[in-house]
Structure formats: structure tokens, C-alpha cells
N, C-alpha and C. Protein backbone atom coordinates (compact mmCIF):
# COMPACT_ATOMS: atom_id res chain seq x y z
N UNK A 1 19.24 -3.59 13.23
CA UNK A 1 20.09 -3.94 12.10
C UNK A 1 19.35 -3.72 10.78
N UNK A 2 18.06 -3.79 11.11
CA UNK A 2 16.91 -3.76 9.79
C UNK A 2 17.07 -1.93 9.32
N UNK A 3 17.05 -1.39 10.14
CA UNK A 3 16.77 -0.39 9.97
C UNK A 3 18.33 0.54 9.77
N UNK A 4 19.40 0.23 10.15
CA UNK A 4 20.76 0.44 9.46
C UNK A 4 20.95 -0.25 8.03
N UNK A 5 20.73 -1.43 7.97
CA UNK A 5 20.59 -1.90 6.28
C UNK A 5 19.99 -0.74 5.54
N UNK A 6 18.54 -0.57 5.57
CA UNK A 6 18.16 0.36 5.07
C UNK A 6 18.72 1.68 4.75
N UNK A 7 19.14 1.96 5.74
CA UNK A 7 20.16 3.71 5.84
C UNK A 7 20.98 3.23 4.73
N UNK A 8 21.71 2.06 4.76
CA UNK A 8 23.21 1.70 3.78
C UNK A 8 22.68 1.85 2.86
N UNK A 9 21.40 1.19 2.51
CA UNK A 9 21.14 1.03 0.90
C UNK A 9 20.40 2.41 0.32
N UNK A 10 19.67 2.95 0.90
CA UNK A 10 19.53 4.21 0.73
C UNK A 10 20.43 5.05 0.55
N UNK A 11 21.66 4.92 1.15
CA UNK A 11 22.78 5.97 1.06
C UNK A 11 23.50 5.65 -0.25
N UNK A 12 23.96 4.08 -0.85
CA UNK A 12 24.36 3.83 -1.90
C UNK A 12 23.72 4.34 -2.73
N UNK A 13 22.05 4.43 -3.10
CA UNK A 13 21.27 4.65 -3.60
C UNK A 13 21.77 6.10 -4.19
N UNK A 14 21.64 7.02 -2.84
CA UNK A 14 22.11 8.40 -3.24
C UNK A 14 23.40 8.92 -3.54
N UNK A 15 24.21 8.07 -3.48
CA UNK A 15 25.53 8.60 -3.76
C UNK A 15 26.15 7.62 -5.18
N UNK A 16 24.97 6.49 -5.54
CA UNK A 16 25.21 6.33 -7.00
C UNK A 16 24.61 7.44 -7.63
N UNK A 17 23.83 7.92 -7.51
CA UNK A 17 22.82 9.06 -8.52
C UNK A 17 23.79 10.02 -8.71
N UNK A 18 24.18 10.07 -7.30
CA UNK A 18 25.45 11.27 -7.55
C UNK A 18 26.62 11.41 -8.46
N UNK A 19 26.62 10.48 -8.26
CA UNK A 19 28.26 9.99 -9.10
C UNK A 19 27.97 10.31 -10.99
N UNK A 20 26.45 9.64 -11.00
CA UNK A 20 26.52 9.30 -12.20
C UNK A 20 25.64 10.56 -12.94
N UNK A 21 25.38 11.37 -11.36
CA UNK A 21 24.56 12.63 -12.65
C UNK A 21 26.10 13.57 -12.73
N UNK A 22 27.10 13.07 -11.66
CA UNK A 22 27.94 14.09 -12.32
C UNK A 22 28.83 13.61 -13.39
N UNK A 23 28.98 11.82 -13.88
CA UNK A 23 29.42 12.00 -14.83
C UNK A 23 28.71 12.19 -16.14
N UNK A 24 26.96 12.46 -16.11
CA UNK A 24 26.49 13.02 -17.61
C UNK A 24 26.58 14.28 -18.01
N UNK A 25 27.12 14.97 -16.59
CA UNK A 25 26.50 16.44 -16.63
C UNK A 25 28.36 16.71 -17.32
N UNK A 26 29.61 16.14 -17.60
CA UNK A 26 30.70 16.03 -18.00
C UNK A 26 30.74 15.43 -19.14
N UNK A 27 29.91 14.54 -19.60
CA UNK A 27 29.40 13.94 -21.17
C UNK A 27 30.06 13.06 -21.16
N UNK A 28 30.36 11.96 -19.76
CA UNK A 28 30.79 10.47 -20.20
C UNK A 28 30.13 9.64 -20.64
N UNK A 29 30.78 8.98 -21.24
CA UNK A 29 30.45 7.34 -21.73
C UNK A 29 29.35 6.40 -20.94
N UNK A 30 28.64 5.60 -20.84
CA UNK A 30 27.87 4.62 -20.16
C UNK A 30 29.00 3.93 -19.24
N UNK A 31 30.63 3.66 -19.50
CA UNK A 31 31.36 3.16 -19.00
C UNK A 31 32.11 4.20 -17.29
N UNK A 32 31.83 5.55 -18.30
CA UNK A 32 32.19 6.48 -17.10
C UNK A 32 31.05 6.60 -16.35
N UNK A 33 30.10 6.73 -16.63
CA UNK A 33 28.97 6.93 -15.65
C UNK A 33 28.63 5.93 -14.43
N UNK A 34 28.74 4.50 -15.30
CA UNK A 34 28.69 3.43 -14.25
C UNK A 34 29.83 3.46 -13.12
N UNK A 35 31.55 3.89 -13.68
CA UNK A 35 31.98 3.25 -13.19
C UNK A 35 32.31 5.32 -11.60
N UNK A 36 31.66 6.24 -12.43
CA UNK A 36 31.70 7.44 -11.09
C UNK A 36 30.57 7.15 -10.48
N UNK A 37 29.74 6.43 -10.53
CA UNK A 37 28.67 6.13 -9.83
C UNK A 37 29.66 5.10 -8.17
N UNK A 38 29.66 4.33 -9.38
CA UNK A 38 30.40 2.85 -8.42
C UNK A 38 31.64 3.64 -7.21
N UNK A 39 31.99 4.04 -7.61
CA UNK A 39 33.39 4.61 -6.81
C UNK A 39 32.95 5.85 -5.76
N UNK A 40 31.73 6.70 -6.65
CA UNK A 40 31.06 7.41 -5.45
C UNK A 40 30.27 6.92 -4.69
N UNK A 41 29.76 5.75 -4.78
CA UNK A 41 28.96 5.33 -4.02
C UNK A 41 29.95 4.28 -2.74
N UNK A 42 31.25 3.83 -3.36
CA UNK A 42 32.16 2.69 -2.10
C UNK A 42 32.95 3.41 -1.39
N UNK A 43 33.56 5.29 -2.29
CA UNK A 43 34.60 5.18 -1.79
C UNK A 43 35.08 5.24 -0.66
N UNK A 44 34.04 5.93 -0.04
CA UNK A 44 33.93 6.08 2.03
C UNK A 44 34.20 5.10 2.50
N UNK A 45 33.14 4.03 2.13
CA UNK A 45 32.78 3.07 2.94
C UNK A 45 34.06 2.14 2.61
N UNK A 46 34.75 1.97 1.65
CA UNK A 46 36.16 0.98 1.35
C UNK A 46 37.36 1.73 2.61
N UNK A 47 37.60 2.79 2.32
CA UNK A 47 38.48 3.78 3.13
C UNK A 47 38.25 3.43 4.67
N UNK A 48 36.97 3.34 5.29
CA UNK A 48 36.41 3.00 6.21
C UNK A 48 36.97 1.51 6.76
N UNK A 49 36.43 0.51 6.23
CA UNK A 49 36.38 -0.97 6.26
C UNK A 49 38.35 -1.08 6.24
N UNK A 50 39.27 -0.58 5.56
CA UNK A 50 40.61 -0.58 5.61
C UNK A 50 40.71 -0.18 7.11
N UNK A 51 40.33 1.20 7.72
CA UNK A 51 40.78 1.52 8.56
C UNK A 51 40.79 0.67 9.53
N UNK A 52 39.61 0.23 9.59
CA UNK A 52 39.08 -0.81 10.68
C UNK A 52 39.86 -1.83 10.53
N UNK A 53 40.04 -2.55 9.61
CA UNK A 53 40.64 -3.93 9.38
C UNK A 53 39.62 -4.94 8.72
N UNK A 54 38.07 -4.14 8.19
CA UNK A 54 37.42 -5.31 8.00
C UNK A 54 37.59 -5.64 6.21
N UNK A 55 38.36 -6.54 6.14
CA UNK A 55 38.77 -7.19 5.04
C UNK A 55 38.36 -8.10 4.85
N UNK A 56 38.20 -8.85 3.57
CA UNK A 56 38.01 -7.93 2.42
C UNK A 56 36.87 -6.96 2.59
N UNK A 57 36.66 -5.87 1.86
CA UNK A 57 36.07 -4.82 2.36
C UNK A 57 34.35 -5.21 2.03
N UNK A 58 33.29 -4.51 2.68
CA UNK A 58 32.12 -5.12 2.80
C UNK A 58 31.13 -5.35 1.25
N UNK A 59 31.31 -4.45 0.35
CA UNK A 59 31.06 -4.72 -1.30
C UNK A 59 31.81 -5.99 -1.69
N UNK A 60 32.97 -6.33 -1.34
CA UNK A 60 33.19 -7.59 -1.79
C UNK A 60 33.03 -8.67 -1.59
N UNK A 61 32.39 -8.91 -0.22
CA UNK A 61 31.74 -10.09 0.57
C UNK A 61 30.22 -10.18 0.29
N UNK A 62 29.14 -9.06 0.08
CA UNK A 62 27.78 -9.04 -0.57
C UNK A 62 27.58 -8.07 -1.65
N UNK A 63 26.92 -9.40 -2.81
CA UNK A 63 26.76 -9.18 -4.04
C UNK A 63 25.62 -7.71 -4.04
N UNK A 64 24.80 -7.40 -2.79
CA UNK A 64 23.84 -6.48 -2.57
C UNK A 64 23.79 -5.31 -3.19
N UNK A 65 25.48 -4.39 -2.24
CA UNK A 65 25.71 -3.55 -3.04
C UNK A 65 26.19 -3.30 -4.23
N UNK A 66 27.15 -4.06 -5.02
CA UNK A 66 27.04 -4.27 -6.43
C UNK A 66 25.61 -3.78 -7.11
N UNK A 67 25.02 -4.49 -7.00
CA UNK A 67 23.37 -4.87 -8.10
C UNK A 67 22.53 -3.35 -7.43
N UNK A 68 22.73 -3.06 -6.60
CA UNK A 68 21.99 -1.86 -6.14
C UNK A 68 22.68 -1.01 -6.82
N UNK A 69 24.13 -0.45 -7.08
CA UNK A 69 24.73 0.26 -7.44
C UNK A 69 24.71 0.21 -8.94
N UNK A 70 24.44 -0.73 -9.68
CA UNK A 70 24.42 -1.00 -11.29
C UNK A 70 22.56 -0.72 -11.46
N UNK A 71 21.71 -0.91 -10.72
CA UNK A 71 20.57 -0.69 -10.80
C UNK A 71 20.46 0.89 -10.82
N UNK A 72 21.12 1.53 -9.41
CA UNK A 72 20.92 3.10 -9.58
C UNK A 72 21.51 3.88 -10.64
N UNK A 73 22.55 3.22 -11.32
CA UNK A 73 23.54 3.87 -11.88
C UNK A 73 22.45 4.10 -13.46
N UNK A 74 21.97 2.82 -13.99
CA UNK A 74 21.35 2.38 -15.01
C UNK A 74 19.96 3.13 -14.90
N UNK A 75 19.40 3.22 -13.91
CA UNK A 75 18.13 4.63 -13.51
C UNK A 75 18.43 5.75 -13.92
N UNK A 76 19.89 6.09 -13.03
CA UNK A 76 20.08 7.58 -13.51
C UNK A 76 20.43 7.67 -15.02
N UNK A 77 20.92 6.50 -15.88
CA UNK A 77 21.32 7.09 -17.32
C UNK A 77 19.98 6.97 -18.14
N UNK A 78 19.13 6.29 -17.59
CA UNK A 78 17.52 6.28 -18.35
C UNK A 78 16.94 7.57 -18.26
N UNK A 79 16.95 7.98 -17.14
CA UNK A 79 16.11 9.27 -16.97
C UNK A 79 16.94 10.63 -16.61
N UNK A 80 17.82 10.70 -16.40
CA UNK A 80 18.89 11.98 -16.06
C UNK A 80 18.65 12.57 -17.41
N UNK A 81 17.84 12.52 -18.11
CA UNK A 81 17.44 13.50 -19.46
C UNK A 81 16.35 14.59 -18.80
N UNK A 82 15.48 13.56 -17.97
CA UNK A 82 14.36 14.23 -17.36
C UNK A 82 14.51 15.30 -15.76
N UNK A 83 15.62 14.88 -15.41
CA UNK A 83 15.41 15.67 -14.69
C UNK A 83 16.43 17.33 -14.68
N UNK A 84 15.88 17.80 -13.63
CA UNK A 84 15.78 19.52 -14.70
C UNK A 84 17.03 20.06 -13.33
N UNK A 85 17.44 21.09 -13.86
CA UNK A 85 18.32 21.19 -12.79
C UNK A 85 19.35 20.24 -11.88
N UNK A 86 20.49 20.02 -13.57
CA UNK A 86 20.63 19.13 -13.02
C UNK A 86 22.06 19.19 -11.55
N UNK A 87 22.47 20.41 -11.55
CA UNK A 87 23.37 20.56 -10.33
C UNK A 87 22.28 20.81 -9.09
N UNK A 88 21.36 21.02 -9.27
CA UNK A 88 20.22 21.21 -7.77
C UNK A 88 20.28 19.24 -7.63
N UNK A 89 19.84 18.78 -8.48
CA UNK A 89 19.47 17.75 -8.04
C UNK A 89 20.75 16.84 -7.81
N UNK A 90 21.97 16.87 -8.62
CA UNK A 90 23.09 16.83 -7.67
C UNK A 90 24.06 16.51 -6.31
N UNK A 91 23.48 18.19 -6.07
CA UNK A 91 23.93 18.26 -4.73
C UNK A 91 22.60 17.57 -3.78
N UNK A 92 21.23 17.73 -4.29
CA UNK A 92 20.36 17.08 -3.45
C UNK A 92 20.76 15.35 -2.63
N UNK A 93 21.04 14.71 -3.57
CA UNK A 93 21.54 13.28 -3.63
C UNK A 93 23.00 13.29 -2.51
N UNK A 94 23.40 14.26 -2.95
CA UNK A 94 25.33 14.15 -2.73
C UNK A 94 24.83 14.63 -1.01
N UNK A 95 23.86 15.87 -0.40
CA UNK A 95 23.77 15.55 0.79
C UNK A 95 23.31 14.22 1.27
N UNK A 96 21.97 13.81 0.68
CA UNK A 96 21.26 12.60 1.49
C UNK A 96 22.58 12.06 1.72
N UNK A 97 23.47 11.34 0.63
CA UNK A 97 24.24 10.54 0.55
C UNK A 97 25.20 10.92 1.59
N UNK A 98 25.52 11.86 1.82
CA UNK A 98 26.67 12.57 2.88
C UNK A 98 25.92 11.94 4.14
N UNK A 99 24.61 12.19 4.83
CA UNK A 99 24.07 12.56 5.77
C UNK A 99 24.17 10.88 6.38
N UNK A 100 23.67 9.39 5.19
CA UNK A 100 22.99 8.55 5.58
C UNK A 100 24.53 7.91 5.85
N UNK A 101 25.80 7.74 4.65
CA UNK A 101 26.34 7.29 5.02
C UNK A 101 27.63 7.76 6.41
N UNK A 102 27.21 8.75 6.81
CA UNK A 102 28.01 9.14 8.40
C UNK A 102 27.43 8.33 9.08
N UNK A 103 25.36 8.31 9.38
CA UNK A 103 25.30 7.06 10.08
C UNK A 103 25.70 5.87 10.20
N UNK A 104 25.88 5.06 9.68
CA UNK A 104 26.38 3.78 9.12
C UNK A 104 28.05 3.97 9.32
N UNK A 105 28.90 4.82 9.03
CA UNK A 105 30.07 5.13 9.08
C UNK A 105 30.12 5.27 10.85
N UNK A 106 29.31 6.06 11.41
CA UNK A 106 29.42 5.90 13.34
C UNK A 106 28.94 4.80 13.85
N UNK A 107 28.12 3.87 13.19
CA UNK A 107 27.65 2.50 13.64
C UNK A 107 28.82 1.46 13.63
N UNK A 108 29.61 1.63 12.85
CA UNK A 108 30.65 0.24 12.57
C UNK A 108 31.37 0.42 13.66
N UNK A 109 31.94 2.03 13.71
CA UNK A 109 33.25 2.33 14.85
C UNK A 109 31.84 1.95 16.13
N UNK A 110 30.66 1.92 16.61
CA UNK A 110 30.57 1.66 17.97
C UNK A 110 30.33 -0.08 17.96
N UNK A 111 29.84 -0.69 16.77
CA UNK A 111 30.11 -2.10 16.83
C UNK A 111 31.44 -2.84 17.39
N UNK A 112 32.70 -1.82 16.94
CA UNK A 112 33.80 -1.99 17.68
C UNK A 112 34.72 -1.65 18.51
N UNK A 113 33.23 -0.76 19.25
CA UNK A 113 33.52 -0.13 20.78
C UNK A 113 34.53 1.00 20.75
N UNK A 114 34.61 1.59 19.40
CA UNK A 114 35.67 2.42 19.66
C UNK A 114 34.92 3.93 20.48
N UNK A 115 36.13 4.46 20.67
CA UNK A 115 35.90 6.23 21.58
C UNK A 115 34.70 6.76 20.01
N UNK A 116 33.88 7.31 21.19
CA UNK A 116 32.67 7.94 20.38
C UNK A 116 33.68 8.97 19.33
N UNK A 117 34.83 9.59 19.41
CA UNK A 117 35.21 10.51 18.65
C UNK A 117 36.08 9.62 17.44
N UNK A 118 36.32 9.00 17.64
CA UNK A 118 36.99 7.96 16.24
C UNK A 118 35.26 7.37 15.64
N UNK A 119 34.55 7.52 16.37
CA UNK A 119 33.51 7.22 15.05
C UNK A 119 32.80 7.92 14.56
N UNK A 120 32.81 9.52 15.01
CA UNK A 120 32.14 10.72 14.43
C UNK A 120 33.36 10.68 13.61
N UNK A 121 35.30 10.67 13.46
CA UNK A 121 35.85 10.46 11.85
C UNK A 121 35.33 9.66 11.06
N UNK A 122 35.11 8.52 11.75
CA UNK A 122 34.74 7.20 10.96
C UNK A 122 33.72 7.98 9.54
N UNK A 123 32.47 8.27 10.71
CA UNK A 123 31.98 8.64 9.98
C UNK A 123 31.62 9.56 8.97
N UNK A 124 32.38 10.71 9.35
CA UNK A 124 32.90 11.80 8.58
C UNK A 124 33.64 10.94 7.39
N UNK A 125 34.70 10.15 7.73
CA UNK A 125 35.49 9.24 6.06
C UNK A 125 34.55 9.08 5.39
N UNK A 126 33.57 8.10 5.92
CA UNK A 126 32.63 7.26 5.49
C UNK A 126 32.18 8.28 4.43
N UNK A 127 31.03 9.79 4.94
CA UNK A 127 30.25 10.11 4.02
C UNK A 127 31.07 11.07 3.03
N UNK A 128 32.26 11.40 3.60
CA UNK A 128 32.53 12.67 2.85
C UNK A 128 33.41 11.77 1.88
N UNK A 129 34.56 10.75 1.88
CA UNK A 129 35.38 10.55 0.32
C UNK A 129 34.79 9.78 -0.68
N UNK A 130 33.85 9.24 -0.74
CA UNK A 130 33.27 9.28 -2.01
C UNK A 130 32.92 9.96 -2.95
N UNK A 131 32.48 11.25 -1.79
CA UNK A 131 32.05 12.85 -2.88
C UNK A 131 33.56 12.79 -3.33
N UNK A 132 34.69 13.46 -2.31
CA UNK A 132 36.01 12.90 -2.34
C UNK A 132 36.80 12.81 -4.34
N UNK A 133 36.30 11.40 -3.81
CA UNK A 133 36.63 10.53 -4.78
C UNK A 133 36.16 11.01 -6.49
N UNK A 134 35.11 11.22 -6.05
CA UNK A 134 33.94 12.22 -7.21
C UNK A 134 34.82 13.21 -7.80
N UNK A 135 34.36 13.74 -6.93
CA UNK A 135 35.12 15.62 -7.53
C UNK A 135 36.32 15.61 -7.76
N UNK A 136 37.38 14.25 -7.70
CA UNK A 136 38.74 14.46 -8.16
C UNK A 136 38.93 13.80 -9.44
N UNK A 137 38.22 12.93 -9.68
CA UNK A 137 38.08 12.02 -10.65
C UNK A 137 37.68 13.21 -12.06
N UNK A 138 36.65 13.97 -11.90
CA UNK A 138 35.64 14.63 -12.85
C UNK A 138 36.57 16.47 -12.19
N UNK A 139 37.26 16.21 -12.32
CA UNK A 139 38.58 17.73 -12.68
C UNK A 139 38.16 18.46 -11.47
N UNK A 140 37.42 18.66 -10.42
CA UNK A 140 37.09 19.76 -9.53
C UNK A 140 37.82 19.62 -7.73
N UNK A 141 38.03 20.11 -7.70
CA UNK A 141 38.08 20.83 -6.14
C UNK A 141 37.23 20.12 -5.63
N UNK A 142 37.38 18.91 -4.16
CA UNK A 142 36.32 18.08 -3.63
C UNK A 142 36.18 18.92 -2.71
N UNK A 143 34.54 19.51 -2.52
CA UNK A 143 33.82 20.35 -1.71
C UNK A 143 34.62 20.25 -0.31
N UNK A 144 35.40 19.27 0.20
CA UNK A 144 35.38 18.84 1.37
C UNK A 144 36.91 19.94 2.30
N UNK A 145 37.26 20.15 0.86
CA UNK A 145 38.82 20.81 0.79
C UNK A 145 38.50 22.62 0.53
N UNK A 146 37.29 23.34 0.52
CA UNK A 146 37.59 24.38 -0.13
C UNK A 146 36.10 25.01 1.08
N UNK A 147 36.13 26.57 1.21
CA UNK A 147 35.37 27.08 2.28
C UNK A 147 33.72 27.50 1.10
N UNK A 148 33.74 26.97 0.18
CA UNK A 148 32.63 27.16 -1.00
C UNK A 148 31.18 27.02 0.19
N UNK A 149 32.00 25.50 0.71
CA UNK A 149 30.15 24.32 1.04
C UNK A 149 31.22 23.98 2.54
N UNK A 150 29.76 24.06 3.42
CA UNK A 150 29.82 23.58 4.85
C UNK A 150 29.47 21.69 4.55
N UNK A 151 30.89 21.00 4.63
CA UNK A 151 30.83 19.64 4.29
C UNK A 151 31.06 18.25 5.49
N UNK A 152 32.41 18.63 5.53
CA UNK A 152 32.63 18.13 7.08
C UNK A 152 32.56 18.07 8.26
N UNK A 153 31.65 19.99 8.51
CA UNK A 153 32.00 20.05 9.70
C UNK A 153 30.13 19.61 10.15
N UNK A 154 29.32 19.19 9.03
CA UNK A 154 27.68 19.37 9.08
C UNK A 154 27.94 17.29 9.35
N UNK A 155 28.62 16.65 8.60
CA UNK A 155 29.10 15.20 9.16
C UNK A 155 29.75 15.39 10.94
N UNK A 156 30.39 15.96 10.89
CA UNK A 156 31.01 16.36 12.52
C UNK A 156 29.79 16.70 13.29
N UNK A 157 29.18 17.43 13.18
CA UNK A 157 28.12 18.27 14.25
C UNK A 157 26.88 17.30 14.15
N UNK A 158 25.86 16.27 13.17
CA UNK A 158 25.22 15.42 12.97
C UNK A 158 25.82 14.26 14.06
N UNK A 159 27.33 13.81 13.94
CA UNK A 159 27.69 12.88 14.81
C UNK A 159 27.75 13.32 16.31
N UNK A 160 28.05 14.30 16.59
CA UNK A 160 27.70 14.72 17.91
C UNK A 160 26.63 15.17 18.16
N UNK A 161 25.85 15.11 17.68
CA UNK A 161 24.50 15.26 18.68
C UNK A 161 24.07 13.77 18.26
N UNK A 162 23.93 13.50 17.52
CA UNK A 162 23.77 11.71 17.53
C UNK A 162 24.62 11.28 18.67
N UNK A 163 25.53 11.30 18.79
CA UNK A 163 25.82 10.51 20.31
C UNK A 163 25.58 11.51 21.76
N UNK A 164 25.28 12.49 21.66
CA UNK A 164 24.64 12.93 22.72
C UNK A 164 23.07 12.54 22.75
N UNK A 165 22.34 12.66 21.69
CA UNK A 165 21.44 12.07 21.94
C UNK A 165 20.79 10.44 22.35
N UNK A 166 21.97 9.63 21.96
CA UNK A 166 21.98 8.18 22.49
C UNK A 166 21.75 8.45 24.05
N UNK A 167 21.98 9.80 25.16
CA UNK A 167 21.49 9.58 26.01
C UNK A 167 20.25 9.37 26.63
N UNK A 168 19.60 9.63 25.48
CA UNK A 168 18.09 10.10 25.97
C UNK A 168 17.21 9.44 25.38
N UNK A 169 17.75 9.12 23.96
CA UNK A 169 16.59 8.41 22.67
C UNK A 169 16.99 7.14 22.48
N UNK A 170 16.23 6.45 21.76
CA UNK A 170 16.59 4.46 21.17
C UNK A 170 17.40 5.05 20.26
N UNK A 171 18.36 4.37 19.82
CA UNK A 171 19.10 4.14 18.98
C UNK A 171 18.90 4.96 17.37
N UNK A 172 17.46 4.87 16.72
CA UNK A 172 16.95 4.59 15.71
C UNK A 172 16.49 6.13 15.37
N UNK A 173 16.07 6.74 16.52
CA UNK A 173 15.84 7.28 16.55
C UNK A 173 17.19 8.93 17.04
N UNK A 174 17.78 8.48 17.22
CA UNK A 174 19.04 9.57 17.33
C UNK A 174 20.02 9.20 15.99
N UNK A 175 19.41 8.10 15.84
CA UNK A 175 19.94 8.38 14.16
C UNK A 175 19.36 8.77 12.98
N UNK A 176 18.13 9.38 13.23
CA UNK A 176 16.94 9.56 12.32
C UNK A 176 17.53 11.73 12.85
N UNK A 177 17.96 11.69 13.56
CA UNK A 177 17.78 13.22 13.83
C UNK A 177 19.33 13.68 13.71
N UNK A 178 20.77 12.39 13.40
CA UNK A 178 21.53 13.24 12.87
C UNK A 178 21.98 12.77 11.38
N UNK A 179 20.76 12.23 10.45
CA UNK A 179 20.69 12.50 9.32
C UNK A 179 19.79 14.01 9.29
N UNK A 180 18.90 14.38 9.49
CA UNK A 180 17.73 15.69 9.72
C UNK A 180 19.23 16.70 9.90
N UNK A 181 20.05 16.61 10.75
CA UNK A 181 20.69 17.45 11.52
C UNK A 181 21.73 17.90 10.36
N UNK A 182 22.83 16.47 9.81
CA UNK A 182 23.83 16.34 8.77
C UNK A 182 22.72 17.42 7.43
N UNK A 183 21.72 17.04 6.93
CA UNK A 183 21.02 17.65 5.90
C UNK A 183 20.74 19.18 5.90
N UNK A 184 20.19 19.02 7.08
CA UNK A 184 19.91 20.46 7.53
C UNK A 184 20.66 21.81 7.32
N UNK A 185 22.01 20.76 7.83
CA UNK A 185 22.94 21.86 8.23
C UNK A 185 23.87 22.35 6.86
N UNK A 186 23.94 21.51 5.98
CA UNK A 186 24.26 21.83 4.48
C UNK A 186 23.13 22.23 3.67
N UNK A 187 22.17 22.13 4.01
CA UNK A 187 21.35 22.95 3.00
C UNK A 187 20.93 24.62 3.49
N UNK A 188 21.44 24.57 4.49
CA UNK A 188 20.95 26.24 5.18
C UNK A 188 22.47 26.46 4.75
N UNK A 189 23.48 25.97 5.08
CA UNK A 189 24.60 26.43 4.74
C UNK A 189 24.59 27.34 3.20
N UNK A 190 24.08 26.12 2.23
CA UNK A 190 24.13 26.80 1.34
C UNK A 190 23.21 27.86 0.47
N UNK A 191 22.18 27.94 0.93
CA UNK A 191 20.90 28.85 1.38
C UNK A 191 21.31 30.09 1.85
N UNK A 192 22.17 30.22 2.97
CA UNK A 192 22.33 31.51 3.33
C UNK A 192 23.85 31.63 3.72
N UNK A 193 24.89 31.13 2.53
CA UNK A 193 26.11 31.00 2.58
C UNK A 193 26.88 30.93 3.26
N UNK A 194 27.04 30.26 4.19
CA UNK A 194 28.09 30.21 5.41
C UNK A 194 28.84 29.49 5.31
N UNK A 195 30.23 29.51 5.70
CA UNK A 195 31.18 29.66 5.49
C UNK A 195 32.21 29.40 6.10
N UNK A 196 33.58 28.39 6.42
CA UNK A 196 34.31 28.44 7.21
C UNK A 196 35.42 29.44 6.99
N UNK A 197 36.10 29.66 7.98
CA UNK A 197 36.99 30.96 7.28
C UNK A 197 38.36 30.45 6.87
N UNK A 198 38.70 31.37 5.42
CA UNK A 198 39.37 30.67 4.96
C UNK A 198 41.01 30.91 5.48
N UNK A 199 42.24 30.09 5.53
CA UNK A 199 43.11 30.06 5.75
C UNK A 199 43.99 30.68 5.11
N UNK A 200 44.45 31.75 5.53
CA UNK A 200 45.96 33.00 5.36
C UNK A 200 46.96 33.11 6.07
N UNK A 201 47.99 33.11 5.31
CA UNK A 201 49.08 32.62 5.25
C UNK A 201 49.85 34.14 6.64
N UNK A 202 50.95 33.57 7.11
CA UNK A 202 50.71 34.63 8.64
C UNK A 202 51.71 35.87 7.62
């Protein structure tokens, strides 16, 4: 459980940075920045917690993620001057953030025993609508909808070998290899452009 906490807060971590380097890199307000941070960083995990039924949803029962999310948000508007490139570093965040919160997104659905394939969606919701949420908010096309970036299907393929590998490995460790796996597989994606094919009309 120690070591899933961690994944969560790490993943908020990266998907506030996200939120909020994409609302400087758009020239919002301190009010917009905090509040695309905040929304990229819950919106999976709220979408998630509905599906399930766990109400009220888990940000509103611990003050944790709040103060983590106003802490990262308030980092990135201190120093997002300094860092260089700022769509590399971006998308850097927006994978971690993709990768950590699918784990955590397949942990809840097996806490409640569901079919291993409702929690590779789970977790697919989990990491991908916050970006989601992001890219609709700040005028763009959410990566998740367009054949640009390998998004969903690198959350899909991370969750299946994470539960194939639950046959063989501890727990901790097959979840340590389909974050590696989720990362991996979007950064070669976009490295050497690959591509799902896109849909034409018959």
C-alpha cells in the first residue's frame, strides 16, 4: 500500500506539472494555471472513483492530494521560466503521469475483484482523461482522440503485461515494469513515429 501511495503521489505530482506548464505555455493567469493543473491532475482519477461507486470521490475525503497539487502547481509557476523546452518537458511529465496513474487506476478495479480487463479500462480512464481534460480545456485535440501520439493503446499494452506478469513477479514489481513498459512505449512511439492507422470513411 506504501508503495502504491507513492505511485499516486508521484503521478499527481506529474500530471500537476502538466497541466500547469500547459497553462503558461497559453499565457494564463495564476488562477488558470492552478486551476489546469488541479483538473489535470483529478480528472482520471474522479471519472474512475464515479465508475466504481467510490463516493465521494478520493480528493475529497484526503486533504493529501489537494496540498500536493497546490504545492506542484505553485513549483511549476516559480520555475517554469527555467525550464527550456518547454513542450519536451511537457510531454515528459504528461507520460510519467499517463504511465503511474494506469497503475493505481488497475489497482482499485483488482481491490474490487473486478475481470482483469475492466481494470486495464479502469486504468486506461484513470491515466489518459486528465490529459483528456487538459487538451480540451486549453483549445487542442486530446492526444487520446487523434493517430498524432501512441496514447491509449501504450496504457492498454503496460496493463497487460502487468497482469500477465502478476504470474510470475510480487506485485510491486510487475508494477514497476508496466510503468517502464506504459513510458517506453510512448516515447519510442514518438521517437520513431508510429502510428495507429487512421480511420476512412468506406
Amino acid at each position: 500500500m506504501q508503495y502504491l501511495f507513492i505511485i499516486e503521489i508521484l503521478g499527481t505530482i506529474a500530471f500537476t506539472i502538466s497541466g500547469a506548464l500547459a497553462a503558461i505555455e497559453k499565457k494564463l493567469d495564476l488562477f488558470g494555471v492552478l486551476t489546469l493543473g488541479f483538473v489535470t491532475a483529478i480528472g482520471g482519477g474522479t471519472i474512475r472513483d464515479v465508475l466504481i461507486g467510490n463516493t465521494p470521490v478520493s480528493w475529497m475525503r484526503d486533504l493529501t492530494t489537494p496540498l500536493v497539487i497546490l504545492g506542484a502547481g505553485l513549483f511549476t509557476m516559480v520555475f517554469g521560466r527555467y525550464l527550456q523546452k518547454l513542450r519536451t518537458t511537457l510531454f515528459l511529465f504528461d507520460t510519467l503521469g499517463l504511465a503511474l496513474f494506469t497503475v493505481t487506476g488497475m489497482k482499485k478495479g483488482l481491490d474490487l475483484e473486478l475481470n482483469h480487463g475492466i481494470c486495464v479500462a479502469l486504468g486506461t480512464i484513470t491515466g489518459c482523461f486528465g490529459g483528456v481534460l487538459r487538451d480540451t480545456l486549453t483549445g487542442q485535440i486530446p492526444a487520446l482522440f487523434h493517430t498524432r501520439e501512441i496514447y491509449a493503446t501504450a496504457c492498454i499494452l503496460g496493463g497487460s503485461i502487468y497482469f500477465g506478469s502478476l504470474h510470475f513477479l510480487p506485485a510491486q514489481a510487475a508494477e514497476t515494469i508496466a510503468i517502464v513498459v506504459i513510458c517506453t512505449t510512448r516515447l519510442l512511439a514518438v521517437r520513431y513515429d508510429w502510428k495507429l492507422p487512421m480511420a476512412k470513411p468506406l
